[in-house]
PDB file of N, CA and C in Angstrom:
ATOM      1  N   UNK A   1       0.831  -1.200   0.000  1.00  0.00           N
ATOM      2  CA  UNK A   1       0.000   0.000   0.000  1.00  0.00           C
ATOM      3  C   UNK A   1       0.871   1.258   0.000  1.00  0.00           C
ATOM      4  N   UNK A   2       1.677   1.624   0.808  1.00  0.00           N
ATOM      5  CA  UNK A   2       2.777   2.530   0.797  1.00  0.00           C
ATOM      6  C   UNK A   2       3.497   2.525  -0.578  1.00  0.00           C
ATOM      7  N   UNK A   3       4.192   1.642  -1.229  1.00  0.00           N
ATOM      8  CA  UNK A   3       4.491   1.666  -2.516  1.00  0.00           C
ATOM      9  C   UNK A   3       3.859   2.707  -3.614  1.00  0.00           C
ATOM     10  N   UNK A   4       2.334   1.778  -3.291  1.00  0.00           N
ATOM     11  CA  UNK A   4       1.499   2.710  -3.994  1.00  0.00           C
ATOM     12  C   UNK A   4       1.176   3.901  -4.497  1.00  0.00           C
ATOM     13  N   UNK A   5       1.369   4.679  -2.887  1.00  0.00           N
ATOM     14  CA  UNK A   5       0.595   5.470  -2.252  1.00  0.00           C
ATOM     15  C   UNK A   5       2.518   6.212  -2.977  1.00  0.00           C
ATOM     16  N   UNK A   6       3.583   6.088  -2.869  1.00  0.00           N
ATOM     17  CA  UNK A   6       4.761   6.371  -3.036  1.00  0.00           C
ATOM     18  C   UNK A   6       5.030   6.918  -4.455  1.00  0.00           C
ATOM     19  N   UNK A   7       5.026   5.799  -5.563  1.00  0.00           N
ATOM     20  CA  UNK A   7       4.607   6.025  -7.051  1.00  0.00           C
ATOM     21  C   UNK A   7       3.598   7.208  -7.171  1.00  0.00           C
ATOM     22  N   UNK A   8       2.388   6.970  -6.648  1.00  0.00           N
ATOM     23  CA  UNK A   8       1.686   8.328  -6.780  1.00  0.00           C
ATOM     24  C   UNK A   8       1.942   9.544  -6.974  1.00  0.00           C
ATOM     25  N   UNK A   9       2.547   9.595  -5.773  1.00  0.00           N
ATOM     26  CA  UNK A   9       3.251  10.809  -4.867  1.00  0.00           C
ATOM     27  C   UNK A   9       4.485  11.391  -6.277  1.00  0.00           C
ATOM     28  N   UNK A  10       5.014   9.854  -6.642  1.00  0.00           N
ATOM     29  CA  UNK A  10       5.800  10.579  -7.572  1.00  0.00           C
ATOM     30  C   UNK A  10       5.881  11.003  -8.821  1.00  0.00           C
ATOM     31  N   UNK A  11       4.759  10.473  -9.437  1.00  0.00           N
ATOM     32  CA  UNK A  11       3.818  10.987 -10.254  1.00  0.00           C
ATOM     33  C   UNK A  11       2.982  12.530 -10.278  1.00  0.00           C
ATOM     34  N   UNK A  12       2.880  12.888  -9.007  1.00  0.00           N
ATOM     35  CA  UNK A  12       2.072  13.958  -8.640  1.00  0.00           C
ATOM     36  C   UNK A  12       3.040  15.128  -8.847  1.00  0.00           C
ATOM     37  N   UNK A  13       4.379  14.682  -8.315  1.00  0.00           N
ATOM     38  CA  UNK A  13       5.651  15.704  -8.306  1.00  0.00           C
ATOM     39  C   UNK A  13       5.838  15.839  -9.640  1.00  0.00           C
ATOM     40  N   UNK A  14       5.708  14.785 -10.393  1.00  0.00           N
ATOM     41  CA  UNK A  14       6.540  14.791 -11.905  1.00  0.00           C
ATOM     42  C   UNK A  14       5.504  15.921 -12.926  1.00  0.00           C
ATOM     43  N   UNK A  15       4.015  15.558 -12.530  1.00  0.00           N
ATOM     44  CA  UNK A  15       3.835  16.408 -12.963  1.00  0.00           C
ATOM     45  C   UNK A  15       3.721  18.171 -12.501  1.00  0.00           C
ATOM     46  N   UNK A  16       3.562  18.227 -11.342  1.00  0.00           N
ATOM     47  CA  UNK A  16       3.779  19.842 -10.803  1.00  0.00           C
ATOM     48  C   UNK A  16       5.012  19.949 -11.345  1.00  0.00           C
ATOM     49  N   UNK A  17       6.045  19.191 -11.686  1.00  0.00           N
ATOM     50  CA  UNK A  17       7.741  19.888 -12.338  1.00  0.00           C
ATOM     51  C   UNK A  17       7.064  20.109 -13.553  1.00  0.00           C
ATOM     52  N   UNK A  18       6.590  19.516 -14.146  1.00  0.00           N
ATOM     53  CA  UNK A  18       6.101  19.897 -15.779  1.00  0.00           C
ATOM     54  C   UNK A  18       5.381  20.719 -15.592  1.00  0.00           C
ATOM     55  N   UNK A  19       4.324  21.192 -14.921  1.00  0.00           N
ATOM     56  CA  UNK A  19       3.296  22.222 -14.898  1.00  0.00           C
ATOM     57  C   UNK A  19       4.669  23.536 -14.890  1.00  0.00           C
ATOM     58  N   UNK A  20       4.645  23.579 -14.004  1.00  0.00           N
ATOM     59  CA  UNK A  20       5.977  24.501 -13.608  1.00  0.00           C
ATOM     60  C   UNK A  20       6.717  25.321 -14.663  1.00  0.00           C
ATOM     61  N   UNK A  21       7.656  23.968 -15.271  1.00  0.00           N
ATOM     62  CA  UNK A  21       8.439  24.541 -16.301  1.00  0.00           C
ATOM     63  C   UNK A  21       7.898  25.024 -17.715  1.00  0.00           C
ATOM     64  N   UNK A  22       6.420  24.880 -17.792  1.00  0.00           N
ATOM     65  CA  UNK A  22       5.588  25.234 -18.640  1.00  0.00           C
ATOM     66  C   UNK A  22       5.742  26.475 -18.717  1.00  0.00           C
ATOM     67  N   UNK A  23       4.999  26.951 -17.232  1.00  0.00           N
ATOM     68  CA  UNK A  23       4.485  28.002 -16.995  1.00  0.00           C
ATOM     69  C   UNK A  23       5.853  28.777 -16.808  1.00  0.00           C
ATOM     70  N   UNK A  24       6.890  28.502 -16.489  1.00  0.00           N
ATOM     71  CA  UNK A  24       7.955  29.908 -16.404  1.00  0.00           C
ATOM     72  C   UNK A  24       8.568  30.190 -17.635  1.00  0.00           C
ATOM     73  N   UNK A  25       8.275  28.926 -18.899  1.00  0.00           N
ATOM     74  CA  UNK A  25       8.513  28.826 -20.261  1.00  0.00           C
ATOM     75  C   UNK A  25       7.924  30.200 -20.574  1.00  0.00           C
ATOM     76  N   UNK A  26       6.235  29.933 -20.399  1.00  0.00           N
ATOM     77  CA  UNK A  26       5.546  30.938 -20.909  1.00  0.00           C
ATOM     78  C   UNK A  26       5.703  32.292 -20.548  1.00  0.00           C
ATOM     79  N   UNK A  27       6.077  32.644 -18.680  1.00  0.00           N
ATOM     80  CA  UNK A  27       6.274  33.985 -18.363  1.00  0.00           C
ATOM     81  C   UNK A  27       7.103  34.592 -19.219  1.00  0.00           C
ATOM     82  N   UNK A  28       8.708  33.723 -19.599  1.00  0.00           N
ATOM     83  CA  UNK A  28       9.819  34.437 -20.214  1.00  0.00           C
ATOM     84  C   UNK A  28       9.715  35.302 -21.074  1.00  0.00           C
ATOM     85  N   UNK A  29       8.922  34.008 -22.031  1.00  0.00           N
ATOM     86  CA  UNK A  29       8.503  34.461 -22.876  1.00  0.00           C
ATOM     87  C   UNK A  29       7.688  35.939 -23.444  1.00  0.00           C
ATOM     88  N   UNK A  30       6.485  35.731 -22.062  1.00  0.00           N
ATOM     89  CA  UNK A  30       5.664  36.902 -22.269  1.00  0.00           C
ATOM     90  C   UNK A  30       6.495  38.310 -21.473  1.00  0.00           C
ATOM     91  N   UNK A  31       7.810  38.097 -21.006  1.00  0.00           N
ATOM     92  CA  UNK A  31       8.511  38.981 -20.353  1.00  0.00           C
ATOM     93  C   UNK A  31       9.614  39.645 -21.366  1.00  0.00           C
ATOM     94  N   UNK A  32      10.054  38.553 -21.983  1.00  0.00           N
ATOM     95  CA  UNK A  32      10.963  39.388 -23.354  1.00  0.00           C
ATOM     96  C   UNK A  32      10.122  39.909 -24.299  1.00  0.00           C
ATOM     97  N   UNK A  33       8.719  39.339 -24.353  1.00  0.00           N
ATOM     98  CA  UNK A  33       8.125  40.813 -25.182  1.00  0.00           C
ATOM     99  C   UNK A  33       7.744  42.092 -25.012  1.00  0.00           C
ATOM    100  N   UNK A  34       7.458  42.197 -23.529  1.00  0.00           N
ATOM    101  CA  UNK A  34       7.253  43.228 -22.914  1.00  0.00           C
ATOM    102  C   UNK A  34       8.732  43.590 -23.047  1.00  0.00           C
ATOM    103  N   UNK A  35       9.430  43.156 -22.170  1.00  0.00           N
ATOM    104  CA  UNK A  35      10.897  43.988 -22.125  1.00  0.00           C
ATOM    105  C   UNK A  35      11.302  44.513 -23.992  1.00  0.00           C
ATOM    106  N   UNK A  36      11.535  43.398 -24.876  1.00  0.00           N
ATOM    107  CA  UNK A  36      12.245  43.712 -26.022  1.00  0.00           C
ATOM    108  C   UNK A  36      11.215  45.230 -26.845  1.00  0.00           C
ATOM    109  N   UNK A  37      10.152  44.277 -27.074  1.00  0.00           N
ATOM    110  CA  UNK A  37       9.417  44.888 -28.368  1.00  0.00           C
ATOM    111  C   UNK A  37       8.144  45.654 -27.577  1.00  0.00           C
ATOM    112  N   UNK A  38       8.009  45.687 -26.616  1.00  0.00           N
ATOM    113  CA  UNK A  38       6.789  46.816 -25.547  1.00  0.00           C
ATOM    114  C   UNK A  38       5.697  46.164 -26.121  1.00  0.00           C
ATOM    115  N   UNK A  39       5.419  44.273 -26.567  1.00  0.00           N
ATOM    116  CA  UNK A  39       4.396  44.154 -26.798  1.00  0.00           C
ATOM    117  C   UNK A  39       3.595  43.468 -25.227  1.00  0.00           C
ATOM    118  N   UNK A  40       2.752  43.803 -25.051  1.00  0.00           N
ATOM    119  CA  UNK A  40       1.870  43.681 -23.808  1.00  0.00           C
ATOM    120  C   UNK A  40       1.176  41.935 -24.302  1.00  0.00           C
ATOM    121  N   UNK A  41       0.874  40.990 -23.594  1.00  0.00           N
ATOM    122  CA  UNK A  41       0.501  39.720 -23.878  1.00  0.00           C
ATOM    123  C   UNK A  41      -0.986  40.231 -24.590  1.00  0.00           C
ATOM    124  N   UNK A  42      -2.084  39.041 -25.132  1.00  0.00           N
ATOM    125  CA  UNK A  42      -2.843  39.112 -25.498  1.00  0.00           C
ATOM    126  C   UNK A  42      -3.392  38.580 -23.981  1.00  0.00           C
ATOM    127  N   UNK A  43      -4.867  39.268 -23.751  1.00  0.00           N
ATOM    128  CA  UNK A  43      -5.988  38.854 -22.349  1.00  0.00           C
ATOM    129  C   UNK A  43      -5.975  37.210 -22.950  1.00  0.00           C
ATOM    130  N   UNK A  44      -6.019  36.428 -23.560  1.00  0.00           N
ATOM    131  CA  UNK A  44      -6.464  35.164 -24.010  1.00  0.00           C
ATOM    132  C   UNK A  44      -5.328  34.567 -23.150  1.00  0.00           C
ATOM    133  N   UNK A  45      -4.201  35.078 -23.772  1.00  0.00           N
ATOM    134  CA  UNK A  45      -2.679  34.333 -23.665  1.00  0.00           C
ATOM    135  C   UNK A  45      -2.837  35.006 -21.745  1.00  0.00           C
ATOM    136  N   UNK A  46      -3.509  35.438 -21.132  1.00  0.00           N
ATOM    137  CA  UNK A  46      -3.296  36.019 -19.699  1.00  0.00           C
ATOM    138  C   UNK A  46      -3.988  34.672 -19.016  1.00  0.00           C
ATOM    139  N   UNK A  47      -5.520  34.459 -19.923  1.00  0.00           N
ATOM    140  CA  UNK A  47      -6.959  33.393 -18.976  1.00  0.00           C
ATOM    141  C   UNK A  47      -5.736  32.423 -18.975  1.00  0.00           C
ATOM    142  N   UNK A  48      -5.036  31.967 -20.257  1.00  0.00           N
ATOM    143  CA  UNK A  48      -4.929  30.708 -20.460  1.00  0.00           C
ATOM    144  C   UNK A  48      -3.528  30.416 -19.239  1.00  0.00           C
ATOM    145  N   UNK A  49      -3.004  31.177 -19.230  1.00  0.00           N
ATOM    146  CA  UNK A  49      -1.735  31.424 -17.726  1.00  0.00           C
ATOM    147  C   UNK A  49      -2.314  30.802 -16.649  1.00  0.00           C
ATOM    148  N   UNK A  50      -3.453  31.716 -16.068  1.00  0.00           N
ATOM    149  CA  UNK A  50      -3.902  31.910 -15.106  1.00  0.00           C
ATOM    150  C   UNK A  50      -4.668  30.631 -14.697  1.00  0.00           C
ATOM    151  N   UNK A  51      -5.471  30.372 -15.619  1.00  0.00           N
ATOM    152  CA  UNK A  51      -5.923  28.425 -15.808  1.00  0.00           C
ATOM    153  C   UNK A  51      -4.996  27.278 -15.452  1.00  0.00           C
ATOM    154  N   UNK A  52      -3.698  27.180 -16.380  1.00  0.00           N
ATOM    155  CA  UNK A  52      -2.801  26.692 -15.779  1.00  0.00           C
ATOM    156  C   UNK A  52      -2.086  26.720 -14.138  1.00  0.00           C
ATOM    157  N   UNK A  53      -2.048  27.927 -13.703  1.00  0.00           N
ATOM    158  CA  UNK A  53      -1.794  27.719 -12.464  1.00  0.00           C
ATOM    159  C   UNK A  53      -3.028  27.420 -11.840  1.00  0.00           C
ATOM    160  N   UNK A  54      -4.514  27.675 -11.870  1.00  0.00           N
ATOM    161  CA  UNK A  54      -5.375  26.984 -11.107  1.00  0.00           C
ATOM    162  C   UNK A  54      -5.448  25.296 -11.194  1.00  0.00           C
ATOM    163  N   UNK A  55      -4.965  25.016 -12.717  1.00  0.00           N
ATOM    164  CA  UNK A  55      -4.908  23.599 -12.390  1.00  0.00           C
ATOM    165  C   UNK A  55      -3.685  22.940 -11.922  1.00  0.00           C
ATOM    166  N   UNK A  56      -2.535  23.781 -11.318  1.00  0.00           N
ATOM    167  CA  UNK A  56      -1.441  23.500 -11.064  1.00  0.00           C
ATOM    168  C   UNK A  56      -2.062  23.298  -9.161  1.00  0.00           C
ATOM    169  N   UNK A  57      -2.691  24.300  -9.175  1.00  0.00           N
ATOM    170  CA  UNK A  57      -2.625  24.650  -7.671  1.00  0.00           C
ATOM    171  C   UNK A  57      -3.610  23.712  -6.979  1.00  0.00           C
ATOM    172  N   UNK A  58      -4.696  22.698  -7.892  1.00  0.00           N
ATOM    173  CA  UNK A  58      -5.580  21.805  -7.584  1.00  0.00           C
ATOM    174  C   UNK A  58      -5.136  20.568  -7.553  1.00  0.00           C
ATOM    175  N   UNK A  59      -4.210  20.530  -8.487  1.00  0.00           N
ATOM    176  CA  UNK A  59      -3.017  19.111  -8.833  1.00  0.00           C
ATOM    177  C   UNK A  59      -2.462  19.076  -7.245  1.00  0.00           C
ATOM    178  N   UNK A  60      -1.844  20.239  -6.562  1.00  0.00           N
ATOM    179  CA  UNK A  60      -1.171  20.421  -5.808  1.00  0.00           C
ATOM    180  C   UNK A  60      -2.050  20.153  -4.113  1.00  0.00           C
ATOM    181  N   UNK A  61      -3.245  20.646  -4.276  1.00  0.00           N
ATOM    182  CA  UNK A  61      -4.566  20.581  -2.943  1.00  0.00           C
ATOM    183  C   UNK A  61      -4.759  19.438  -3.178  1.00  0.00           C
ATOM    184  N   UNK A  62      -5.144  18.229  -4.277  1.00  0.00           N
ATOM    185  CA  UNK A  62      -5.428  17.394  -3.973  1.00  0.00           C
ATOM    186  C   UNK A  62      -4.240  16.071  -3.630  1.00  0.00           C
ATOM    187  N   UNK A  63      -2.840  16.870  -4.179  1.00  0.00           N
ATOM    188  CA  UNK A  63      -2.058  15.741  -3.219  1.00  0.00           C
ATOM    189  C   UNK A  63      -2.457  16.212  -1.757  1.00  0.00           C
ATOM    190  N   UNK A  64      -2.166  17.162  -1.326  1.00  0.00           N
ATOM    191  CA  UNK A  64      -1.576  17.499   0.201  1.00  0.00           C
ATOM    192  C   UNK A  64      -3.389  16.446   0.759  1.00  0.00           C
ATOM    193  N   UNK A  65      -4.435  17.519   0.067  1.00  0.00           N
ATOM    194  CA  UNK A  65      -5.632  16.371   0.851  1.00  0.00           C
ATOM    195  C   UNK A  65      -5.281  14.660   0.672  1.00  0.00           C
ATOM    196  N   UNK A  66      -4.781  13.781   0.346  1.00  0.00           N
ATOM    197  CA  UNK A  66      -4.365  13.109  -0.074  1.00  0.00           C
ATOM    198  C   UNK A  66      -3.742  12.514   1.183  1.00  0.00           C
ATOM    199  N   UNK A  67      -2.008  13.147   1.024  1.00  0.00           N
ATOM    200  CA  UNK A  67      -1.516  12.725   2.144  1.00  0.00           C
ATOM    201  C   UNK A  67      -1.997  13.075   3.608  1.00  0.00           C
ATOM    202  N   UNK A  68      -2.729  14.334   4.216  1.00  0.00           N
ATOM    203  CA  UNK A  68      -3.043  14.510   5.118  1.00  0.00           C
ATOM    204  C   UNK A  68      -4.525  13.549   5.314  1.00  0.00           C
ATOM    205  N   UNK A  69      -5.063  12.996   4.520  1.00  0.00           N
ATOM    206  CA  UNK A  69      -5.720  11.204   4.627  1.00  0.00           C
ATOM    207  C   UNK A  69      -5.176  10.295   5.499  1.00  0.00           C
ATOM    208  N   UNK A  70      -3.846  10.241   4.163  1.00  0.00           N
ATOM    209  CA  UNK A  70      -3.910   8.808   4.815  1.00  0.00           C
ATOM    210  C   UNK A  70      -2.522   8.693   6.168  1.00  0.00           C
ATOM    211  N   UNK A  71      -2.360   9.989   6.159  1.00  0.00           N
ATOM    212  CA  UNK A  71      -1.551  10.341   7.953  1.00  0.00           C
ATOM    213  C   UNK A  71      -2.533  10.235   8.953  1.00  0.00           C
ATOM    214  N   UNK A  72      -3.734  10.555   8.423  1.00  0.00           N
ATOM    215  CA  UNK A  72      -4.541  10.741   9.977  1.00  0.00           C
ATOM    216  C   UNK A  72      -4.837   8.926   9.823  1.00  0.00           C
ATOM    217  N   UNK A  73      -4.586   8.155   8.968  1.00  0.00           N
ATOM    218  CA  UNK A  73      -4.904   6.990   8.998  1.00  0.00           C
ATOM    219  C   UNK A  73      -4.287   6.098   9.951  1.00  0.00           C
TER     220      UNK A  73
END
């Protein structure tokens, strides 16, 4: 069961590292345009950011609910 419960866990990490490096992909990005060329992001290219970290940050609530389970177990 611990095994299990272990793999999960590292699965859960593997993907918050990918969520992650997505998302600081994309800031750079939207930061050298502002910095280089003074172009401001598109509102679309802002939801679609902002989505990503909500599903980063739910990926992330439902480990911790998760482990704080099966500790009180």
């Amino acid at each position: 069961m611990y095994l299990k419960f272990y793999i999960m866990s590292l699965t859960k990490r593997e993907q918050v590292i990918s969520h992650i490096r997505y998302l600081r992909q994309e800031l750079r990005e939207m930061h050298l345009g502002i910095k280089d060329d003074d172009l401001f992001p598109e509102s679309g290219e802002l939801r679609g950011l902002m989505a990503q970290f909500e599903a980063l940050l739910e990926l992330i609530e439902g480990n911790t609910k998760i482990q704080s389970n099966s500790e009180a177990a």
